[in-house]
PDB file of N, CA and C in Angstrom:
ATOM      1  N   UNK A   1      14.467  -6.663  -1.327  1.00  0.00           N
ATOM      2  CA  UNK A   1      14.406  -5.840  -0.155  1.00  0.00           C
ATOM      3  C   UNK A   1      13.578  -4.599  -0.466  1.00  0.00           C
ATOM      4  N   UNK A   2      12.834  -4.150   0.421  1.00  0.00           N
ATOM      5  CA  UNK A   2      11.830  -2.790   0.268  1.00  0.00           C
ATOM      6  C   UNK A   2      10.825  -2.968   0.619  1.00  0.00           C
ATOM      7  N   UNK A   3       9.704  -2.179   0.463  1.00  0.00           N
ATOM      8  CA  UNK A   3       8.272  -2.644   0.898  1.00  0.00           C
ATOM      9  C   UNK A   3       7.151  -2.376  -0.772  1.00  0.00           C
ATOM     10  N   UNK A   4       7.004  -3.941  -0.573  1.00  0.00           N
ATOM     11  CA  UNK A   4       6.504  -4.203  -1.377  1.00  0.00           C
ATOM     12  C   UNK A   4       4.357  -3.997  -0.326  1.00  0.00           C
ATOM     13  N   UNK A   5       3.680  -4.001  -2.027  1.00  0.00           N
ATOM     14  CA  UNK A   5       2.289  -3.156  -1.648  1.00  0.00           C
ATOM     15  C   UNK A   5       1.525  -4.343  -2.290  1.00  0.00           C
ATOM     16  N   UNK A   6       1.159  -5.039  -1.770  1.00  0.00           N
ATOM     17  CA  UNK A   6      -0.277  -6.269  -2.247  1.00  0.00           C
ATOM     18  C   UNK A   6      -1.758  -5.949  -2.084  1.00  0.00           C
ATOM     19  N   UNK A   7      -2.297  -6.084  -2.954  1.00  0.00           N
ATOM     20  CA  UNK A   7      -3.640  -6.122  -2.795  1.00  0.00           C
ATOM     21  C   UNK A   7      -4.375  -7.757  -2.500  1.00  0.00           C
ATOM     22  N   UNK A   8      -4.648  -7.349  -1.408  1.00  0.00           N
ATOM     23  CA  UNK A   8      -5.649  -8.553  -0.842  1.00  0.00           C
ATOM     24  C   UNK A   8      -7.060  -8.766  -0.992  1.00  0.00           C
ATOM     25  N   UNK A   9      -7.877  -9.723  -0.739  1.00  0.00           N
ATOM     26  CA  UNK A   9      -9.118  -9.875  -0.789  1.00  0.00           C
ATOM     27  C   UNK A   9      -9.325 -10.391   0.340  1.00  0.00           C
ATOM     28  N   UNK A  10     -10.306 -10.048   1.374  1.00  0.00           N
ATOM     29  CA  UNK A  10     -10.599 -10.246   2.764  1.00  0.00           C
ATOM     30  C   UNK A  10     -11.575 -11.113   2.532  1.00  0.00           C
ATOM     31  N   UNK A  11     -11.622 -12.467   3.072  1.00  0.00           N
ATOM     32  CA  UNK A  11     -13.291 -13.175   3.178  1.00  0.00           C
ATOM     33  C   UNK A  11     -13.535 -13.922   4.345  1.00  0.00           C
ATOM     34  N   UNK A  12     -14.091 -13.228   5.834  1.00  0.00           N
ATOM     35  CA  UNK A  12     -14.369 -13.837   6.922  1.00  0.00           C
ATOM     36  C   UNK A  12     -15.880 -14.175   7.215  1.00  0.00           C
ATOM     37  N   UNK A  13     -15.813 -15.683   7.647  1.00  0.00           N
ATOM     38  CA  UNK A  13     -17.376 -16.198   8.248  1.00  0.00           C
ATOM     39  C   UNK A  13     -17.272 -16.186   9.623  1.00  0.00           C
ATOM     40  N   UNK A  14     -18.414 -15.473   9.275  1.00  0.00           N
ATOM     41  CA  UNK A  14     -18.759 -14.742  11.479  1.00  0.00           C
ATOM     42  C   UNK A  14     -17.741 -14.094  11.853  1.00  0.00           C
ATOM     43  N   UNK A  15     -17.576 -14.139  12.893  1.00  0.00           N
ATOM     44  CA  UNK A  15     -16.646 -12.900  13.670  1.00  0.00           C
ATOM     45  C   UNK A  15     -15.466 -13.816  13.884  1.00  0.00           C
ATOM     46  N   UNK A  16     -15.156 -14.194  14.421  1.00  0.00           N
ATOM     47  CA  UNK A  16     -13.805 -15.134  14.442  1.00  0.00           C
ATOM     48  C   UNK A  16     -12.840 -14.701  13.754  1.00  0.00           C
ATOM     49  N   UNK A  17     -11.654 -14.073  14.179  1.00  0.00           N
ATOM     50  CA  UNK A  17     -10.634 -14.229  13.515  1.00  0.00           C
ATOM     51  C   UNK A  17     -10.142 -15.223  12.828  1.00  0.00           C
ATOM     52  N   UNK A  18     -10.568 -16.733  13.450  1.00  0.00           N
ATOM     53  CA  UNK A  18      -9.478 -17.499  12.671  1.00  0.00           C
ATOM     54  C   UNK A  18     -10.126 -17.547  11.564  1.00  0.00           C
ATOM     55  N   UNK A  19     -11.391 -17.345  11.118  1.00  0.00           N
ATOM     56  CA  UNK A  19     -11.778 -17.913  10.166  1.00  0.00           C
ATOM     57  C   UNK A  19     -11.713 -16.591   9.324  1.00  0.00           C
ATOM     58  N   UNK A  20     -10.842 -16.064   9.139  1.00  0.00           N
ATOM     59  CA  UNK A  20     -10.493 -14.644   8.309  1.00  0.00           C
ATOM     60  C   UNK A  20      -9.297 -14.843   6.980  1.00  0.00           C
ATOM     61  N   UNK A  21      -9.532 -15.070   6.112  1.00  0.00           N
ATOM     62  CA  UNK A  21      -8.904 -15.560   4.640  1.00  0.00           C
ATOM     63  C   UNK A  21      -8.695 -14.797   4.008  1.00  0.00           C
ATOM     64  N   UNK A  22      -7.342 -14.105   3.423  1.00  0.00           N
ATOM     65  CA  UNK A  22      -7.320 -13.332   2.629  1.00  0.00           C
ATOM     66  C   UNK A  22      -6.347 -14.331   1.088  1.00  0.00           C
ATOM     67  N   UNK A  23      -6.561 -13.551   0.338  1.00  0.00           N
ATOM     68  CA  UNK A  23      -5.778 -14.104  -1.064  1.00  0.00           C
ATOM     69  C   UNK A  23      -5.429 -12.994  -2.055  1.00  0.00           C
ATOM     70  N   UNK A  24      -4.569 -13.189  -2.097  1.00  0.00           N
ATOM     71  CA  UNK A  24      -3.645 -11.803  -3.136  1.00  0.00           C
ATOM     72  C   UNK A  24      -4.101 -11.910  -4.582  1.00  0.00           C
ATOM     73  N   UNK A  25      -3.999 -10.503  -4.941  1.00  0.00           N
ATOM     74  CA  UNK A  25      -5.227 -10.108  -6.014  1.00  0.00           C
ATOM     75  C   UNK A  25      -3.548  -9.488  -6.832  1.00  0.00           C
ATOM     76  N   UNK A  26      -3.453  -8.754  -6.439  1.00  0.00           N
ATOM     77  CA  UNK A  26      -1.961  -8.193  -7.673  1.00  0.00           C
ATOM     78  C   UNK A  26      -0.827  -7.711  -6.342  1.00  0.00           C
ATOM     79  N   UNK A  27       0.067  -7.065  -7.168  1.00  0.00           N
ATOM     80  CA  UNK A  27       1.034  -6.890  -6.475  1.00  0.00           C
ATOM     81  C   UNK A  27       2.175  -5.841  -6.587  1.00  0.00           C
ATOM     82  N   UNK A  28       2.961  -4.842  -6.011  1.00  0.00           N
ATOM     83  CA  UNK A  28       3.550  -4.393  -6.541  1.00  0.00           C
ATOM     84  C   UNK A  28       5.255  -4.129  -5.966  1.00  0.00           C
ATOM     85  N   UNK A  29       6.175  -4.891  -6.849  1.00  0.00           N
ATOM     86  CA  UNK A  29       7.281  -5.620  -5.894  1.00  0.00           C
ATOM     87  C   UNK A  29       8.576  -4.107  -5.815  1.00  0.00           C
ATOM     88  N   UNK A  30       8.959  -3.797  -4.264  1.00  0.00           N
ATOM     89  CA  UNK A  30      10.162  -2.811  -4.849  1.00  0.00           C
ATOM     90  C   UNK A  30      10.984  -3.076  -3.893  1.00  0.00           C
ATOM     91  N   UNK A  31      11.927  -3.792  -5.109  1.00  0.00           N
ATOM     92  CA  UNK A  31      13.193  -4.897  -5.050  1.00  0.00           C
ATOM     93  C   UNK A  31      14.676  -4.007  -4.821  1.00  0.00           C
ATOM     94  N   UNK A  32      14.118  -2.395  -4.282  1.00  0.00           N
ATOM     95  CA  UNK A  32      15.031  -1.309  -4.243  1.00  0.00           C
ATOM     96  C   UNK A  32      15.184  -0.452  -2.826  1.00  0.00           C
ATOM     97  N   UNK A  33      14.213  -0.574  -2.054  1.00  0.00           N
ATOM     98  CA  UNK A  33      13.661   0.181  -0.987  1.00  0.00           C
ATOM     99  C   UNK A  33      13.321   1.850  -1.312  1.00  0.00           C
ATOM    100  N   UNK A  34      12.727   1.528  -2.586  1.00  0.00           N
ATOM    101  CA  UNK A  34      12.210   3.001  -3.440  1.00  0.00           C
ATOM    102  C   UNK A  34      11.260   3.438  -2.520  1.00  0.00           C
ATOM    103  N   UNK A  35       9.927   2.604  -1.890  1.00  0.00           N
ATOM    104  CA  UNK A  35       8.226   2.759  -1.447  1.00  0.00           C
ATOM    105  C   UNK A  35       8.918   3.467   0.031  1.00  0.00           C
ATOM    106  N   UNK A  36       9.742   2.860   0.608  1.00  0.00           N
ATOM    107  CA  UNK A  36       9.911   2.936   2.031  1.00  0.00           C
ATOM    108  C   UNK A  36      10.662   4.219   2.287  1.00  0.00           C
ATOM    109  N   UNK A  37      11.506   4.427   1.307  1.00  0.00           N
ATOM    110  CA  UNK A  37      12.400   5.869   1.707  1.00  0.00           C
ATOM    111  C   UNK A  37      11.588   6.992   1.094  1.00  0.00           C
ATOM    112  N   UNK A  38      10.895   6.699  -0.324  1.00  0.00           N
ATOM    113  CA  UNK A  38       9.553   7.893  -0.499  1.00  0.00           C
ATOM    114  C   UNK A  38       8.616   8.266   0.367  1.00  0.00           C
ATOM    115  N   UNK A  39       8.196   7.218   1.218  1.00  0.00           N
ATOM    116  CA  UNK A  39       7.052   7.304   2.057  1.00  0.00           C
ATOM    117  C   UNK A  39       7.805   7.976   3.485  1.00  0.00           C
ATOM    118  N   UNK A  40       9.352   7.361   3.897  1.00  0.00           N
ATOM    119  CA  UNK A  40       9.638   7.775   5.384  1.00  0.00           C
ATOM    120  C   UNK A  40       9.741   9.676   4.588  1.00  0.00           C
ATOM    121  N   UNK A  41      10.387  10.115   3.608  1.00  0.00           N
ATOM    122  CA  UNK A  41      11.179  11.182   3.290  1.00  0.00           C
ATOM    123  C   UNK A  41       9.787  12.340   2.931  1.00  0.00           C
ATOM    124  N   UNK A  42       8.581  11.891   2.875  1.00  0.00           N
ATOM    125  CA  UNK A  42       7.490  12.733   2.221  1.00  0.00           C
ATOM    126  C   UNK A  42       6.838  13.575   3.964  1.00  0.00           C
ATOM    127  N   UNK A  43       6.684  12.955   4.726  1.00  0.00           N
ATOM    128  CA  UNK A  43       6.571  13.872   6.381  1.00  0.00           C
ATOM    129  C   UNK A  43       4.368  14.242   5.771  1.00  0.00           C
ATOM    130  N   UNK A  44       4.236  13.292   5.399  1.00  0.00           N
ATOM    131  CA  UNK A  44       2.553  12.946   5.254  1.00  0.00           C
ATOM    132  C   UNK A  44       2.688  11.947   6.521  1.00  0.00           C
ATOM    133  N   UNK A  45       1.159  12.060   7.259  1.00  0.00           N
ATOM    134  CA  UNK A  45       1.078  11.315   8.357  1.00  0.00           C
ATOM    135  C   UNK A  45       0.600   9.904   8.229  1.00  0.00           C
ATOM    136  N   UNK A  46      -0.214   9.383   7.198  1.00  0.00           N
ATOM    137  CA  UNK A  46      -0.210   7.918   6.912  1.00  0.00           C
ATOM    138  C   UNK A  46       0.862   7.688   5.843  1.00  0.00           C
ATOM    139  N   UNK A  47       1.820   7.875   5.635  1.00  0.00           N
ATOM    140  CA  UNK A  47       2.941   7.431   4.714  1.00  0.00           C
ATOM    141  C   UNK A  47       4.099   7.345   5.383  1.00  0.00           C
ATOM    142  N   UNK A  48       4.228   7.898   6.630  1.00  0.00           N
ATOM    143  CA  UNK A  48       5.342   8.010   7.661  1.00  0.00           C
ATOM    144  C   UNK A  48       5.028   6.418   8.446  1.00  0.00           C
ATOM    145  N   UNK A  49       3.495   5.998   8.572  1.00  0.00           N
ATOM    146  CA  UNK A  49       3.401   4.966   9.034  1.00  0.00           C
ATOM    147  C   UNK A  49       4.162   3.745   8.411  1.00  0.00           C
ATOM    148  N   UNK A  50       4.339   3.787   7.420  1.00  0.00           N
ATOM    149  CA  UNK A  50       5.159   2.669   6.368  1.00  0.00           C
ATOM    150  C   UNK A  50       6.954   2.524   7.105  1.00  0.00           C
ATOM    151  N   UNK A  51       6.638   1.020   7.056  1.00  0.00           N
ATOM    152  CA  UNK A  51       8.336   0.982   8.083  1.00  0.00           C
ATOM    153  C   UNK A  51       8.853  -0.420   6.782  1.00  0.00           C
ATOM    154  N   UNK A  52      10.060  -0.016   6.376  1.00  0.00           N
ATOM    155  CA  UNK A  52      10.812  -0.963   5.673  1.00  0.00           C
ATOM    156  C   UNK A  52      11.127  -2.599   6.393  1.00  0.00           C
ATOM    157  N   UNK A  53      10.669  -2.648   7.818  1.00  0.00           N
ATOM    158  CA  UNK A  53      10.739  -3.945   8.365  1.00  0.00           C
ATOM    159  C   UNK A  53       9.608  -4.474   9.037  1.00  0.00           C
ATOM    160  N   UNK A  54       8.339  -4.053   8.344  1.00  0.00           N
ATOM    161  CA  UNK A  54       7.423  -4.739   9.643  1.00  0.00           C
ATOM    162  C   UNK A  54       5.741  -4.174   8.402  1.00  0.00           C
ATOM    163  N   UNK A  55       4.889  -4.645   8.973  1.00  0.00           N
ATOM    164  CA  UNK A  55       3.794  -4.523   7.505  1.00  0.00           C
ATOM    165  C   UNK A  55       2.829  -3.684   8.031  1.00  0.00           C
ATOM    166  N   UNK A  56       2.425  -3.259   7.131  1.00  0.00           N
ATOM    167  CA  UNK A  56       1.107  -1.851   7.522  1.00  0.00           C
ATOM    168  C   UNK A  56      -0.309  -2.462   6.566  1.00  0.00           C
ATOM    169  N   UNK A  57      -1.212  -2.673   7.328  1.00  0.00           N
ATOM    170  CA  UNK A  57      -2.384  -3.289   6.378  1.00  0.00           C
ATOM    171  C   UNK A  57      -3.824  -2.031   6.687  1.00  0.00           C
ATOM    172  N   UNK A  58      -3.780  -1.740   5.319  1.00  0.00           N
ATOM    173  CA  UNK A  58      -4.611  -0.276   5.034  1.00  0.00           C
ATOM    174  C   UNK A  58      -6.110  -0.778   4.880  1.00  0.00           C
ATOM    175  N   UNK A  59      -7.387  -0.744   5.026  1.00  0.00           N
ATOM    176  CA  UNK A  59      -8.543  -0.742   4.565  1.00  0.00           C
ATOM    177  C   UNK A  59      -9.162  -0.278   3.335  1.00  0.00           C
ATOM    178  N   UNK A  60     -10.141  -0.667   2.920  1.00  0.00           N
ATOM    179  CA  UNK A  60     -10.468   0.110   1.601  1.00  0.00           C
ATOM    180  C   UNK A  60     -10.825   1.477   2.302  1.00  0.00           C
ATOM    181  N   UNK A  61     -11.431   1.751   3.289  1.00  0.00           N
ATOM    182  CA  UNK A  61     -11.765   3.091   3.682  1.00  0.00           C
ATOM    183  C   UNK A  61     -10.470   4.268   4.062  1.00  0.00           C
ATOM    184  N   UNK A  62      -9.414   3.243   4.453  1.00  0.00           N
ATOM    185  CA  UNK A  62      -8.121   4.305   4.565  1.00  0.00           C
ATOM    186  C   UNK A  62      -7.655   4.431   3.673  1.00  0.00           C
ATOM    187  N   UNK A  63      -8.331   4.212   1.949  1.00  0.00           N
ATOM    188  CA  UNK A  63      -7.643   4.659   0.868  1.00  0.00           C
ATOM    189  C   UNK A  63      -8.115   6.256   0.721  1.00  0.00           C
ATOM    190  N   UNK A  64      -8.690   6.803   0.941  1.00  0.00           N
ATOM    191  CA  UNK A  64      -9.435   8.038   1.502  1.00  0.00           C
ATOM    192  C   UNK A  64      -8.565   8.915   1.795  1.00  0.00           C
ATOM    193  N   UNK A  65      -6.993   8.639   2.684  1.00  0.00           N
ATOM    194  CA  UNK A  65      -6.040   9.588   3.036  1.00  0.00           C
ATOM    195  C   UNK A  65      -4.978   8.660   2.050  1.00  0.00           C
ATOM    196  N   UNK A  66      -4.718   7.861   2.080  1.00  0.00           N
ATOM    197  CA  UNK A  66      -3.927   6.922   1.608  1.00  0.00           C
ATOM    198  C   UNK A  66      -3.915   7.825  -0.234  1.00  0.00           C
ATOM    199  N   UNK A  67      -4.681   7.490  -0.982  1.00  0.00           N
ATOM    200  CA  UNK A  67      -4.673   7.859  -2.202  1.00  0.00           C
ATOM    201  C   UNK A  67      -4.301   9.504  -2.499  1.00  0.00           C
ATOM    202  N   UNK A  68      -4.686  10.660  -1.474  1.00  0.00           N
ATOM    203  CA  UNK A  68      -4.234  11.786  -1.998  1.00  0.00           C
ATOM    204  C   UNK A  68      -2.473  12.041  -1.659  1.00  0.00           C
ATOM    205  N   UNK A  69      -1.771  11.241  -0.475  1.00  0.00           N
ATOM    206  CA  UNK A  69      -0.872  11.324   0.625  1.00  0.00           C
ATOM    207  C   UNK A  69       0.194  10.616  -0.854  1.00  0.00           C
ATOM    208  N   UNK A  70      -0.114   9.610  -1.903  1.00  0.00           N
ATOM    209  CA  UNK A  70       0.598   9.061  -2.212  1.00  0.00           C
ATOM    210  C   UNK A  70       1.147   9.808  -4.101  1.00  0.00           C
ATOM    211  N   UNK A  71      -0.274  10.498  -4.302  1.00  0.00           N
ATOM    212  CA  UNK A  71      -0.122  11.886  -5.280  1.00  0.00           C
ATOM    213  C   UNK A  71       0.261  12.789  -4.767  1.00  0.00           C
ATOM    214  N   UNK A  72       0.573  13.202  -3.672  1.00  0.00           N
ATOM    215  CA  UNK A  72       1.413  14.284  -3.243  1.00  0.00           C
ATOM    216  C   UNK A  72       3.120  13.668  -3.686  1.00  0.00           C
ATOM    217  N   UNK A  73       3.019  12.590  -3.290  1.00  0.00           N
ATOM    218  CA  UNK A  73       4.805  12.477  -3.038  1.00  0.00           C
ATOM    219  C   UNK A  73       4.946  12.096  -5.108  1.00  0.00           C
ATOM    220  N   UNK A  74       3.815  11.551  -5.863  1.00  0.00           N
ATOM    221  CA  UNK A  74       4.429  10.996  -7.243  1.00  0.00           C
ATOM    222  C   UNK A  74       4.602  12.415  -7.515  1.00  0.00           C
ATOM    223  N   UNK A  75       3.741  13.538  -7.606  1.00  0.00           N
ATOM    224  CA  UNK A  75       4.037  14.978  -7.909  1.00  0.00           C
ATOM    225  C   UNK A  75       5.412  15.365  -7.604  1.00  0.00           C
ATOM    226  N   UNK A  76       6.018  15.336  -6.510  1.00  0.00           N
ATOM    227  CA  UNK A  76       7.247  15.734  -6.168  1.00  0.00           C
ATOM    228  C   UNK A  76       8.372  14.670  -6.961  1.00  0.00           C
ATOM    229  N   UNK A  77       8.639  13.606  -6.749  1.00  0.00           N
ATOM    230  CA  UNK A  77       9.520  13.316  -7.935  1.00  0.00           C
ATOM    231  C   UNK A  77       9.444  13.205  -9.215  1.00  0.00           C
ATOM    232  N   UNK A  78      10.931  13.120  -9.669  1.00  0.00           N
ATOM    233  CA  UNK A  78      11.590  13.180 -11.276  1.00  0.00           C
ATOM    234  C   UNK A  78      11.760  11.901 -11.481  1.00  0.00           C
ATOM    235  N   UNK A  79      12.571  11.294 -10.416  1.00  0.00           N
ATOM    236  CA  UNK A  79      12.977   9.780 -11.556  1.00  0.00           C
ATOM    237  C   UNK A  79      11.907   8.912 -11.700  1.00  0.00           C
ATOM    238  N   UNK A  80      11.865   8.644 -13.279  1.00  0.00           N
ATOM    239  CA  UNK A  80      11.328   7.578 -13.798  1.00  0.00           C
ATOM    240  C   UNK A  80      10.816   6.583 -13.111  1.00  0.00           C
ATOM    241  N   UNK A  81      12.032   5.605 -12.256  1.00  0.00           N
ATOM    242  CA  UNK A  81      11.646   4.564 -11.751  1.00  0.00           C
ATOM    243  C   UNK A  81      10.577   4.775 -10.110  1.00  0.00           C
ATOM    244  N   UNK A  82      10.821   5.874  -9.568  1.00  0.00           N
ATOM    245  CA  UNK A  82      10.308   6.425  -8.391  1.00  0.00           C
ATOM    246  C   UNK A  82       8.741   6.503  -8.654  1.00  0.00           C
ATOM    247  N   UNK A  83       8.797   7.190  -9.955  1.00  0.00           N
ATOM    248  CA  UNK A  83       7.169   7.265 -10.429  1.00  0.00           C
ATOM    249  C   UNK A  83       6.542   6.415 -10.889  1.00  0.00           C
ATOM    250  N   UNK A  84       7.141   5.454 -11.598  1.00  0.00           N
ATOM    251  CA  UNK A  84       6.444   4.213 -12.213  1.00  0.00           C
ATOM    252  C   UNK A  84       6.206   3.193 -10.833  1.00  0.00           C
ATOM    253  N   UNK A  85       7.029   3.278 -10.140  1.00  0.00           N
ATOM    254  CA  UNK A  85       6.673   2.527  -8.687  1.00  0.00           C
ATOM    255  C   UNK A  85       5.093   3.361  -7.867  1.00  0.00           C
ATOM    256  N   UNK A  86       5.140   4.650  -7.460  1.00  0.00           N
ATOM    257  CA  UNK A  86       4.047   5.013  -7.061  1.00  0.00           C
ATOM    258  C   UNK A  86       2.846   4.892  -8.040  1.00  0.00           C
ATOM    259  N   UNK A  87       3.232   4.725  -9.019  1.00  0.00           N
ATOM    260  CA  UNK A  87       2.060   4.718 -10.171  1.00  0.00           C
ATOM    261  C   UNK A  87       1.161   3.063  -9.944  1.00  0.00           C
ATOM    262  N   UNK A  88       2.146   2.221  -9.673  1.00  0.00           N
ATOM    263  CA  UNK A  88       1.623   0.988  -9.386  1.00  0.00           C
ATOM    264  C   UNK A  88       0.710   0.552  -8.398  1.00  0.00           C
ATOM    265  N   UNK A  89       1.318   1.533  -6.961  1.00  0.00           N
ATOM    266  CA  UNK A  89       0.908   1.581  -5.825  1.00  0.00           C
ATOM    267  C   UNK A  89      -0.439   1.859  -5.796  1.00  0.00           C
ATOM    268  N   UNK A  90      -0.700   3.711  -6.681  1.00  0.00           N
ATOM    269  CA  UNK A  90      -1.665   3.825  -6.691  1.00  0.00           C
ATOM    270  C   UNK A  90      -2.643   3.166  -7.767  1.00  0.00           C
ATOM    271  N   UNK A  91      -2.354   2.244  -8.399  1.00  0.00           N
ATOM    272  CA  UNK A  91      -3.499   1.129  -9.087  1.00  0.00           C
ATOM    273  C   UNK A  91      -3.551   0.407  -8.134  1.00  0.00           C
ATOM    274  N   UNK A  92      -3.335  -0.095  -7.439  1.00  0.00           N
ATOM    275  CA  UNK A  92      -3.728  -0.978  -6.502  1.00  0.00           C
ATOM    276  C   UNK A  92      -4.615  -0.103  -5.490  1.00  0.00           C
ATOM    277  N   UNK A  93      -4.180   0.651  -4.865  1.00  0.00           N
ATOM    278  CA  UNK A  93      -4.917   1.859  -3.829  1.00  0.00           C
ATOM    279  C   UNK A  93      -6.409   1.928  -4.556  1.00  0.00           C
ATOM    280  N   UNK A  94      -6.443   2.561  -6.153  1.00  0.00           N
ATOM    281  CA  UNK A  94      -7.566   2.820  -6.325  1.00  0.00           C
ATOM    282  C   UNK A  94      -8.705   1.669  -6.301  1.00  0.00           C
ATOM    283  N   UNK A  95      -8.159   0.613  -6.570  1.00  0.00           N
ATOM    284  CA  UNK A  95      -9.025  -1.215  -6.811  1.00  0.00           C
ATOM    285  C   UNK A  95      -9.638  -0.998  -5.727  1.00  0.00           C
ATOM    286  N   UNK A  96      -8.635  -0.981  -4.668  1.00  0.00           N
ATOM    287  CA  UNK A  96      -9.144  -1.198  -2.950  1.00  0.00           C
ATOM    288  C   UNK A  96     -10.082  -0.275  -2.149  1.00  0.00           C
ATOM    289  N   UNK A  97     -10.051   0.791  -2.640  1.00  0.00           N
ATOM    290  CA  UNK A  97     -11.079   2.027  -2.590  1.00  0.00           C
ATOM    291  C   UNK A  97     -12.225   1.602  -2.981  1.00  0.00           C
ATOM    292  N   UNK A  98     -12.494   1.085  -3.879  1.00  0.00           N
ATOM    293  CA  UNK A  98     -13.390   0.785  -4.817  1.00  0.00           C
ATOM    294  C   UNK A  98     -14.433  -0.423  -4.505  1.00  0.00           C
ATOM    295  N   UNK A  99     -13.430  -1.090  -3.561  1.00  0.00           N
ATOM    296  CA  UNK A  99     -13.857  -2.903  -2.969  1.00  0.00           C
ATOM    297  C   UNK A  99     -13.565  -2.797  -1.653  1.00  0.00           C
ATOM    298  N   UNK A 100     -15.030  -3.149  -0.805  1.00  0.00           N
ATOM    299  CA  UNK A 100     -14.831  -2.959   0.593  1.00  0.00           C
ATOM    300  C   UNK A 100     -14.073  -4.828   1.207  1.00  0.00           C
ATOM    301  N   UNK A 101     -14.122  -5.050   0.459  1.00  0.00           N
ATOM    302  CA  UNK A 101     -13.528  -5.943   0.870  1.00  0.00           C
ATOM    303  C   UNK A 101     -12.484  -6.875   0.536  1.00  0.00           C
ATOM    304  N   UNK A 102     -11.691  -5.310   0.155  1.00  0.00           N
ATOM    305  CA  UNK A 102     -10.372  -5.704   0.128  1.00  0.00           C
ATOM    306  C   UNK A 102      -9.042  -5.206   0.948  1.00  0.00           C
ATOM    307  N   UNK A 103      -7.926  -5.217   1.089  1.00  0.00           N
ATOM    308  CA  UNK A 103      -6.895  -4.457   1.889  1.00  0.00           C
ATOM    309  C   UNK A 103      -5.561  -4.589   0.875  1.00  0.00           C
ATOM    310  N   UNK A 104      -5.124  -3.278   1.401  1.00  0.00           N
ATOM    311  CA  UNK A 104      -3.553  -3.190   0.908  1.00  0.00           C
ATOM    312  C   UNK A 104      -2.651  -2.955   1.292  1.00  0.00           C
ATOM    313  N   UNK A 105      -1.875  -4.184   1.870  1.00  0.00           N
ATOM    314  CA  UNK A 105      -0.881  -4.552   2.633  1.00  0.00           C
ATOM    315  C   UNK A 105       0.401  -3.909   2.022  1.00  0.00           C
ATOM    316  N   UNK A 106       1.084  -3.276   2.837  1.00  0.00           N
ATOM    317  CA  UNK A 106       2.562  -2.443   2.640  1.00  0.00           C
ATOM    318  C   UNK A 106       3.429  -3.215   3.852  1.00  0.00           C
ATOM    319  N   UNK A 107       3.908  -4.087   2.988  1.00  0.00           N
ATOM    320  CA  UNK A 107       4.851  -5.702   3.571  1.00  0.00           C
ATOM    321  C   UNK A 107       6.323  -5.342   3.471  1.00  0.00           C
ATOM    322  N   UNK A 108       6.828  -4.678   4.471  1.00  0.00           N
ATOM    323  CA  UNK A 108       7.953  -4.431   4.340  1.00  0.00           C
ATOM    324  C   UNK A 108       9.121  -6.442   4.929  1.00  0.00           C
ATOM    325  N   UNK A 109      10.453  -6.010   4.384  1.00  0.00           N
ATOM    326  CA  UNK A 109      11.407  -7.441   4.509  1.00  0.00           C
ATOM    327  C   UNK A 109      11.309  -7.720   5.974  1.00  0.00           C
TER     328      UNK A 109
END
């Protein structure tokens, strides 16, 4: 249970939705609802978007707010496990920044 953060790889021919393929590149699982109560409890405006029941799929270009919004909140906590979770997040965030054609899905249960 929680919202877990995947990195995808986008590969569409022509415009067509259907023909829009993605395939998961890494992953980062929180089997705690750690991502979802950091993100509702931080009052940043793309991190408030994150809902523990329903999925938020980010662009490489919305890593842009996405990546500083998610070092604001690892700065503010202490526990261990809180930080090693955003730490993951943001390895994935930075990949996707990096690759326009990829996305990073925040897949809540």
């Amino acid at each position: 249970m929680g919202v877990d953060a995947a990195l995808m790889r986008v590969a569409q021919q022509g415009t067509s939705p259907k023909r829009r393929r993605a395939g998961l590149i890494d992953v980062v699982v929180d089997d705690a609802d750690r991502l979802a109560r950091l993100c509702s409890d931080s009052g940043l405006p793309m991190l408030n978007r994150v809902a523990p029941y329903r999925s938020l799929i980010l662009s490489s270009a919305e890593m842009e707010q996405f990546i500083p919004e998610i070092e604001v909140v690892r700065r503010r906590v202490d526990d261990p496990f809180d930080r090693a979770l955003l730490e993951g997040v943001l390895r994935l965030a930075w990949v996707c920044s990096a690759d326009p054609s990829t996305e990073l899905h925040l897949d809540g249960d």
